[in-house]
C-alpha atoms as a PDB file:
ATOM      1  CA  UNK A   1     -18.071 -35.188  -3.694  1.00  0.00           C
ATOM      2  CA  UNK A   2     -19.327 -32.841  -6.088  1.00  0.00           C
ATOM      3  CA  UNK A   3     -17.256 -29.655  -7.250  1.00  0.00           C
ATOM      4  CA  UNK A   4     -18.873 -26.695  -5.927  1.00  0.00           C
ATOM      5  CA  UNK A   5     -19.122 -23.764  -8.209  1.00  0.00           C
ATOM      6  CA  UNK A   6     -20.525 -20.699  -6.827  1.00  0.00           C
ATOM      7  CA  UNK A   7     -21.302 -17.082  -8.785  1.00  0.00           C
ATOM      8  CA  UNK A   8     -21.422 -14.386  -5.783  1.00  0.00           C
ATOM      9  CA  UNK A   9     -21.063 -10.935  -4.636  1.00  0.00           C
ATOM     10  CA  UNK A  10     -18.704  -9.752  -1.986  1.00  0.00           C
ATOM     11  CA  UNK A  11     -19.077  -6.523  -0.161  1.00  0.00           C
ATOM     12  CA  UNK A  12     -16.181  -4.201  -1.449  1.00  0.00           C
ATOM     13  CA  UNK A  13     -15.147  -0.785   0.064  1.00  0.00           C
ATOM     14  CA  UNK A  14     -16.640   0.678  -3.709  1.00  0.00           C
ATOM     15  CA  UNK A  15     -19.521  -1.179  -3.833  1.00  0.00           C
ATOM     16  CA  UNK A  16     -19.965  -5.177  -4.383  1.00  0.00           C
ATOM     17  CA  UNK A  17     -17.775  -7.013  -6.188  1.00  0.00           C
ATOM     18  CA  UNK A  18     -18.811 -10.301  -8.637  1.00  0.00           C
ATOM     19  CA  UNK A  19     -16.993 -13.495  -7.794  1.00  0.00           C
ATOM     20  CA  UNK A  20     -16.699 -16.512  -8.402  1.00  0.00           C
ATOM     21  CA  UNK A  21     -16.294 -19.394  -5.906  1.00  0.00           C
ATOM     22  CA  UNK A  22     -14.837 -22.855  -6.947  1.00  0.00           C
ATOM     23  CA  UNK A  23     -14.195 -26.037  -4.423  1.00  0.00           C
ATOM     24  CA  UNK A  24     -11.777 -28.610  -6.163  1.00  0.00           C
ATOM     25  CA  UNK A  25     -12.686 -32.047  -7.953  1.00  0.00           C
ATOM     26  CA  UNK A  26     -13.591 -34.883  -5.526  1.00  0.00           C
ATOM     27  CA  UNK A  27     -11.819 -33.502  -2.352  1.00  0.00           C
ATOM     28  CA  UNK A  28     -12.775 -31.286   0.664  1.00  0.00           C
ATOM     29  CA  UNK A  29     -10.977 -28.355   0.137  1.00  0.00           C
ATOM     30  CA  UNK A  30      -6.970 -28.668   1.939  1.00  0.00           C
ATOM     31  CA  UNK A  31      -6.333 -24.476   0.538  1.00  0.00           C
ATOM     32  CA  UNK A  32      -8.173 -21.358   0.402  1.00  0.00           C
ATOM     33  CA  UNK A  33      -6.564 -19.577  -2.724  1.00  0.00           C
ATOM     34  CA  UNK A  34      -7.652 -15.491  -3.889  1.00  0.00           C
ATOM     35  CA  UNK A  35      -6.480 -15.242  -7.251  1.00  0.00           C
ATOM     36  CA  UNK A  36      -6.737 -11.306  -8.932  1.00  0.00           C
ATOM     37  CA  UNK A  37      -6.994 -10.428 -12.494  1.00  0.00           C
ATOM     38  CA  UNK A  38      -4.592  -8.230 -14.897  1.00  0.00           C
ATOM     39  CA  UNK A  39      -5.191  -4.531 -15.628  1.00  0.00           C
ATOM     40  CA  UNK A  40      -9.185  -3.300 -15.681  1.00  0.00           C
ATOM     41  CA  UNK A  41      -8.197  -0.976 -18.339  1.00  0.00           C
ATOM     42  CA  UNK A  42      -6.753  -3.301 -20.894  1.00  0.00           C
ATOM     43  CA  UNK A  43      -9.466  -5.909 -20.581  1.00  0.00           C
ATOM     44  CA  UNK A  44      -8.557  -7.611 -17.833  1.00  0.00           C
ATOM     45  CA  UNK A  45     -11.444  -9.731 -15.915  1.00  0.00           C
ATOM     46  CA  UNK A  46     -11.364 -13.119 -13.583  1.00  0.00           C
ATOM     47  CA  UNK A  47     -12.203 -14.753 -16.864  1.00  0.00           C
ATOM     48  CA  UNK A  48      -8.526 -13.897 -18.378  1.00  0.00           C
ATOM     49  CA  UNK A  49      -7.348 -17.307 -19.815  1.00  0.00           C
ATOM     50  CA  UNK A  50      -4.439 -17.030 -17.562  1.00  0.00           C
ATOM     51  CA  UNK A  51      -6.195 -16.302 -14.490  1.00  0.00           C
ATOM     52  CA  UNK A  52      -8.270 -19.140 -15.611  1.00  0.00           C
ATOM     53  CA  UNK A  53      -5.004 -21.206 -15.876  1.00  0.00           C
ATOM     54  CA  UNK A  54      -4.110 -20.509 -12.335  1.00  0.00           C
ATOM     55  CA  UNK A  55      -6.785 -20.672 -10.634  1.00  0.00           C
ATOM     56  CA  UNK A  56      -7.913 -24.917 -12.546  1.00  0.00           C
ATOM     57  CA  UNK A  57      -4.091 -25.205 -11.317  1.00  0.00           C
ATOM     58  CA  UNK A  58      -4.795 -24.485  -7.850  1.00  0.00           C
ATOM     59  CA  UNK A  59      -7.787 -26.659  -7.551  1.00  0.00           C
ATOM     60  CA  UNK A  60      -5.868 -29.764  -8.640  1.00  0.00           C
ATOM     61  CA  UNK A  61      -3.570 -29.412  -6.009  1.00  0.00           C
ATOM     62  CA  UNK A  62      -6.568 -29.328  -3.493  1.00  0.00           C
ATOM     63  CA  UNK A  63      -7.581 -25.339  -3.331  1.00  0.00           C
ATOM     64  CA  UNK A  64     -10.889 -23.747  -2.882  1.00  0.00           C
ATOM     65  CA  UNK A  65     -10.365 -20.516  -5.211  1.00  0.00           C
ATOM     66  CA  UNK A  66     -11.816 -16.890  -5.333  1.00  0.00           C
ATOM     67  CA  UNK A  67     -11.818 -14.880  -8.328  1.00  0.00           C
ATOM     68  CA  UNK A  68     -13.355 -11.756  -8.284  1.00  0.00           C
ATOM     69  CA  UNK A  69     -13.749  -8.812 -10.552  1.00  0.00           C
ATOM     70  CA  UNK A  70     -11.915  -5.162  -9.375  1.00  0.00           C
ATOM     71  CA  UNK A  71     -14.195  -2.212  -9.036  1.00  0.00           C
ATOM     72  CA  UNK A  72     -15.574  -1.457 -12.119  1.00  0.00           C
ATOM     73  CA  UNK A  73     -14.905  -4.399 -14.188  1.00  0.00           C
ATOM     74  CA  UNK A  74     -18.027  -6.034 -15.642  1.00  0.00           C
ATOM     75  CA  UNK A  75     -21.034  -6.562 -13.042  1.00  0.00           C
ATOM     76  CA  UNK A  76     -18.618  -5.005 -10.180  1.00  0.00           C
ATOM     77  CA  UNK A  77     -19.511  -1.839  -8.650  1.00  0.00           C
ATOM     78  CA  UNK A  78     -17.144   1.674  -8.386  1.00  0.00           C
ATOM     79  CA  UNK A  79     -14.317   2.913 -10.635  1.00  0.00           C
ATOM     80  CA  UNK A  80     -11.411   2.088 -11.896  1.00  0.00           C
ATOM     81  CA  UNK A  81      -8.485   3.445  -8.773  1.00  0.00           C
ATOM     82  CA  UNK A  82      -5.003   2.959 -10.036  1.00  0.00           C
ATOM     83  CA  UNK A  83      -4.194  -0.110  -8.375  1.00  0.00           C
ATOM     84  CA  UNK A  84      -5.007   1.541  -4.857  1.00  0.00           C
ATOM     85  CA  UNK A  85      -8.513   0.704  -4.820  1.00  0.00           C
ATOM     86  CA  UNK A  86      -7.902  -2.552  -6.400  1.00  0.00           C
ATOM     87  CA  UNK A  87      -5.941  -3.565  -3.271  1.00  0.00           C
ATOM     88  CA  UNK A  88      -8.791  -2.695  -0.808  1.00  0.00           C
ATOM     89  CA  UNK A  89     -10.608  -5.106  -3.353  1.00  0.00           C
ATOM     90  CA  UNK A  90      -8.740  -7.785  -2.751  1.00  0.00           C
ATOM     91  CA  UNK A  91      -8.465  -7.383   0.835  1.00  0.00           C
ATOM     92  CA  UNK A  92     -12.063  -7.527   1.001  1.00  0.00           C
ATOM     93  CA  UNK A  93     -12.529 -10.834  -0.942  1.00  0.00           C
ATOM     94  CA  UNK A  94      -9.672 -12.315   1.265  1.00  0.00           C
ATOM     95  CA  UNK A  95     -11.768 -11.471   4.454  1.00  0.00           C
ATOM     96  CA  UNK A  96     -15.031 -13.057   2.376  1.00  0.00           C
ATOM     97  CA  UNK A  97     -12.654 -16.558   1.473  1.00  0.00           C
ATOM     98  CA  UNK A  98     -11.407 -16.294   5.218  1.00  0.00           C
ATOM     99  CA  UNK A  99     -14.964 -16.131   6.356  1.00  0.00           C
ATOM    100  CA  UNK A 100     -16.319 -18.825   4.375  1.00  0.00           C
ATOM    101  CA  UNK A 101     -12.974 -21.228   5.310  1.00  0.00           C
ATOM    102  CA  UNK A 102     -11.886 -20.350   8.559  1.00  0.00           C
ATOM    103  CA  UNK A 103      -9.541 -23.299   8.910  1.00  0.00           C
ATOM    104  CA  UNK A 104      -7.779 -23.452   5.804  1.00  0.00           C
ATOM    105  CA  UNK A 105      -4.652 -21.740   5.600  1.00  0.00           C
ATOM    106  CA  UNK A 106      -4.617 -18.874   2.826  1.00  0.00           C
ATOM    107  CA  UNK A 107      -2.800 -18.541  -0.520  1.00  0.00           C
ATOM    108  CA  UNK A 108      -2.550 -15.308  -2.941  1.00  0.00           C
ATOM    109  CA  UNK A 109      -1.836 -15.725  -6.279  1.00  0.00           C
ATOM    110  CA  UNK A 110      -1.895 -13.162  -9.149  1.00  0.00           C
ATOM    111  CA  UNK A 111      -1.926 -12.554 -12.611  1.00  0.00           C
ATOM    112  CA  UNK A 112       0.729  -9.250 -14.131  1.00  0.00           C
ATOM    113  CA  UNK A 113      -1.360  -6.657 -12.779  1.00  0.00           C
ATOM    114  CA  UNK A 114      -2.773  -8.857 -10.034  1.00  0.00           C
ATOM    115  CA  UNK A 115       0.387 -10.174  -9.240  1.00  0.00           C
ATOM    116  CA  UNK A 116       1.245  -6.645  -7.744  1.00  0.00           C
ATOM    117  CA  UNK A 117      -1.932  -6.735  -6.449  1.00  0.00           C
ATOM    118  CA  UNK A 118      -1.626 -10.083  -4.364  1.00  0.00           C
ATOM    119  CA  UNK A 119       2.564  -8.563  -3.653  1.00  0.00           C
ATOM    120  CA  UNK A 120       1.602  -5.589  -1.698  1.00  0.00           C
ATOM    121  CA  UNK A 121      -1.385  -7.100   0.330  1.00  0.00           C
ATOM    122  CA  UNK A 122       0.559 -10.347   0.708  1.00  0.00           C
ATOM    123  CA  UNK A 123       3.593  -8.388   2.355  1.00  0.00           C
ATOM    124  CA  UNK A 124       1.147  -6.152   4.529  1.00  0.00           C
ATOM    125  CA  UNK A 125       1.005  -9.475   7.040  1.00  0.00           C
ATOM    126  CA  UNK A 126      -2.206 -10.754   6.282  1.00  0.00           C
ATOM    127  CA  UNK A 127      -1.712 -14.091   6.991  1.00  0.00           C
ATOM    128  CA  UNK A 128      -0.876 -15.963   3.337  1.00  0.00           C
ATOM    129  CA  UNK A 129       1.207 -18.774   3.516  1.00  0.00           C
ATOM    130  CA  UNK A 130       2.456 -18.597  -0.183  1.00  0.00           C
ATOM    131  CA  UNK A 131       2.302 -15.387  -2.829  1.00  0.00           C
ATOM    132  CA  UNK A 132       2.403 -16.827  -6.133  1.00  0.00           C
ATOM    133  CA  UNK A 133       2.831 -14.141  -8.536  1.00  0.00           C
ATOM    134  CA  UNK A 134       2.739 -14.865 -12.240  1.00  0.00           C
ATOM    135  CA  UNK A 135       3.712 -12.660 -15.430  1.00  0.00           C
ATOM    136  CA  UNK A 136       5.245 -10.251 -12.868  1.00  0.00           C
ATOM    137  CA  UNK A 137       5.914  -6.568 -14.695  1.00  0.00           C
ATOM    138  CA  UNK A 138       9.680  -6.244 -13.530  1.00  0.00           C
ATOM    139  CA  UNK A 139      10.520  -3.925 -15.849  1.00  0.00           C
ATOM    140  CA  UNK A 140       7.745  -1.509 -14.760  1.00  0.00           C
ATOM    141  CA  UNK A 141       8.933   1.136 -12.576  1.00  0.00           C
ATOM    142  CA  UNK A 142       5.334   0.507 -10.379  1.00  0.00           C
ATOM    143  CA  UNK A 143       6.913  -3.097  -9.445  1.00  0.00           C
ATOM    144  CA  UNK A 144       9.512  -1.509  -7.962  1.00  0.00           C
ATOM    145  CA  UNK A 145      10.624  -2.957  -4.223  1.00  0.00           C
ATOM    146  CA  UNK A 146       7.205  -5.165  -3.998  1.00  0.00           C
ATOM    147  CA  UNK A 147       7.374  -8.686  -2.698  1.00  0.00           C
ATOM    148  CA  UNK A 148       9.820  -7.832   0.326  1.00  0.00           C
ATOM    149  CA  UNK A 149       8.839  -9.467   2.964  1.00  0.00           C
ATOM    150  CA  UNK A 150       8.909 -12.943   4.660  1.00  0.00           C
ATOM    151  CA  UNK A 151       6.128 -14.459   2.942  1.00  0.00           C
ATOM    152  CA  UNK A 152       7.284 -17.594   0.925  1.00  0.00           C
ATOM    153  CA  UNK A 153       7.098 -15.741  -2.930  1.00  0.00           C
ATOM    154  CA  UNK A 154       6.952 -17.877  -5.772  1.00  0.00           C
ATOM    155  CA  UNK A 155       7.220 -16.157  -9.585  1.00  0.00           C
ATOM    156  CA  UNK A 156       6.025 -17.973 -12.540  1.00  0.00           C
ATOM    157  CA  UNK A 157       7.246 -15.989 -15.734  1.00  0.00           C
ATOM    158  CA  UNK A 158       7.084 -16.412 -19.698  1.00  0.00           C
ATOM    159  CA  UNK A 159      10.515 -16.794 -21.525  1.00  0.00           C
ATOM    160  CA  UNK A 160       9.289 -13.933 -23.491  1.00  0.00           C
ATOM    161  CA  UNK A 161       7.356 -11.490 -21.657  1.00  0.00           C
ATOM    162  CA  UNK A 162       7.229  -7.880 -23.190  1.00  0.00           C
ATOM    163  CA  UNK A 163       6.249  -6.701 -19.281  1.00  0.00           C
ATOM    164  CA  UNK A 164       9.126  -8.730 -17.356  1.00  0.00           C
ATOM    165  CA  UNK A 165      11.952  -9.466 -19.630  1.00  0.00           C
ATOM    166  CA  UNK A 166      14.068 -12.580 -17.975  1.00  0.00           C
ATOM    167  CA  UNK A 167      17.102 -10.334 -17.425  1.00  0.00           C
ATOM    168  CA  UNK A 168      14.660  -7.837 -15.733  1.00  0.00           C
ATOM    169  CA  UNK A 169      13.248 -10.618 -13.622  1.00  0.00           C
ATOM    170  CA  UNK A 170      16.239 -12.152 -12.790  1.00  0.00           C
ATOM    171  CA  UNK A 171      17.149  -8.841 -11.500  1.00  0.00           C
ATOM    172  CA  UNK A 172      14.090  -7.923  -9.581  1.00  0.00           C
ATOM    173  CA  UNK A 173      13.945 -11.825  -7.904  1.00  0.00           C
ATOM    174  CA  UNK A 174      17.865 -11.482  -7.052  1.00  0.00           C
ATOM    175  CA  UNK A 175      17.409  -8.147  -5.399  1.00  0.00           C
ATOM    176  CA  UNK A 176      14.711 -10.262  -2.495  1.00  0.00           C
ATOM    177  CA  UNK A 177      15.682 -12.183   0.104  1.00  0.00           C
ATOM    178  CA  UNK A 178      14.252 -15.052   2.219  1.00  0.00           C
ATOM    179  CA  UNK A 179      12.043 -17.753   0.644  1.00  0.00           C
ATOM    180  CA  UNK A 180      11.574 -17.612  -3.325  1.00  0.00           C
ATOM    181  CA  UNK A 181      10.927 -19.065  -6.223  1.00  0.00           C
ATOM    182  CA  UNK A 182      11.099 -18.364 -10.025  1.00  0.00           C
ATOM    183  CA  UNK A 183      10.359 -20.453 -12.274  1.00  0.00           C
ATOM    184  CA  UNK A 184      10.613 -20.118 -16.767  1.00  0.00           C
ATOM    185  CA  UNK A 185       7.950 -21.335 -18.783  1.00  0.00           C
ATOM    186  CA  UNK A 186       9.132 -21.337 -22.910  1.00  0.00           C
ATOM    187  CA  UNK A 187       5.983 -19.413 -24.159  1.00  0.00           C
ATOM    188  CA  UNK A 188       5.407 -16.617 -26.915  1.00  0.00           C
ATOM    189  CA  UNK A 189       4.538 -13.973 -24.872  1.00  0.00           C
ATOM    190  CA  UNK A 190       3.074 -12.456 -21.522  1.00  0.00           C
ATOM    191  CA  UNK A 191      -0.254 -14.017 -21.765  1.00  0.00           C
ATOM    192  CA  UNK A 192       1.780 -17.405 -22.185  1.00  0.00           C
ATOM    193  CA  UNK A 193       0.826 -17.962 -25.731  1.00  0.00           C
ATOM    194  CA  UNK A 194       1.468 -21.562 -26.949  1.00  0.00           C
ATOM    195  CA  UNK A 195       2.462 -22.689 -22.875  1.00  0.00           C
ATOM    196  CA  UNK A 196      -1.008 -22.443 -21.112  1.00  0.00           C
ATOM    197  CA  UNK A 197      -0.718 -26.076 -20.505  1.00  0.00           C
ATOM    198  CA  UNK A 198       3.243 -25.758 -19.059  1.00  0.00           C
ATOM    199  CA  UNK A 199       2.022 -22.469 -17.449  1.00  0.00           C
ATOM    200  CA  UNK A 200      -0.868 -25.036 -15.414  1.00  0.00           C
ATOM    201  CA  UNK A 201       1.744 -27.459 -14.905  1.00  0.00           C
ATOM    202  CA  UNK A 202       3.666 -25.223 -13.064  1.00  0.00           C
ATOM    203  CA  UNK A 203       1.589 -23.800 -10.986  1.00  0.00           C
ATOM    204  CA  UNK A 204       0.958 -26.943  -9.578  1.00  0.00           C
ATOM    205  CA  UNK A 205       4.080 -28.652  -9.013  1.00  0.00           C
ATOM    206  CA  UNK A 206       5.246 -24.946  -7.402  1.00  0.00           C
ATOM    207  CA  UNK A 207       1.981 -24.776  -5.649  1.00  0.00           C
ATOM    208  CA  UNK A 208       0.999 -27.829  -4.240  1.00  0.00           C
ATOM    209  CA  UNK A 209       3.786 -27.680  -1.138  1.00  0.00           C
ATOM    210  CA  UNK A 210       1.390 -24.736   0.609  1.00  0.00           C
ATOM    211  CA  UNK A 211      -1.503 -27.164   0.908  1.00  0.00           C
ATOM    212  CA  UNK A 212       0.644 -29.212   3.186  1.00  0.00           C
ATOM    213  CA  UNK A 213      -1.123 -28.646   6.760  1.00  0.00           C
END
């Protein structure tokens, strides 16, 4: 079987939003993964090389996967909306991937800004059976008391993150309860410099347990 690959609008609450749909390798989809972007305003796009990371780590563990640009951001339509917006964004491309695969069961993963993103819809009970959230800010005061909820959380962080120091981290993920996750990756920096390999690796030996029916 082929690998679908699939450039696409979805209607947002601003205006459409361009996305990009990809099936995995060989496989019917098992996974219906949204992954969202870092920060619009510091060049952030579904194109990031993390984002791209995550999602190609996703596939291989058997997930369809969503990208989409926020409001704003290249061919999508509106303006930037301080992260409020952006969540309406997502919500709306999780109701297109829901649409389009019905059965599957749903995964939201997330890239520093998009990882807040995918926390606070995640948490609102939408259905996701995993959050994966990776380059989490946790030493930005916005990040404060996202990701509590019941939703199995996974975190995926860079030894040396300017955003989400380890001790910062290690404070934010021992302040949650229930089902969690974190997991180190020895890279340069927040975009993973030097580790986008270990960063794909880990996303999926830490994601491949959610595609399990």
């Amino acid at each position: 079987m082929a690998r679908r690959i699939e450039s696409l609008f979805v209607a947002g609450p601003a205006g459409r939003l361009e996305a990009l749909l990809e099936e995995p390798e060989d496989a019917a989809p098992r996974v219906a993964a949204l992954v969202c972007h870092p920060h619009p305003r510091h060049g952030g796009t579904m194109h990031n090389k993390v984002v791209y990371r995550l999602a190609r780590g996703l596939r291989s563990t058997g997930a369809v996967v969503l990208r989409f640009n926020y409001r704003g951001v290249n061919l999508s339509e509106g303006e930037y909306d301080h992260g409020v917006g952006e969540k309406e964004d997502a919500r709306a491309a999780l109701e297109y991937l829901r649409g389009r695969y019905p059965e599957l069961p749903i995964v939201l993963a997330g890239f520093s800004f998009g990882s807040r993103i995918i926390l606070r819809l995640g948490c609102e009970g939408v259905g996701a059976r995993r959050l994966i959230a990776v380059g989490f800010p946790a030493a930005d005061a916005a990040s404060t008391g996202l990701g509590r909820c019941d939703v199995p959380r996974v975190f995926i962080q860079s030894t040396r993150d300017e955003f989400g120091p380890r001790a910062a981290m290690e404070e934010y993920f021992e302040s949650l309860s229930g089902d969690k996750r974190l997991r180190f990756v020895e890279a340069q920096d927040h975009f993973f410099a030097g580790a986008l390999d270990q960063l794909e690796e880990a996303v999926r030996e830490t994601a491949g347990g959610a595609n399990q029916a």
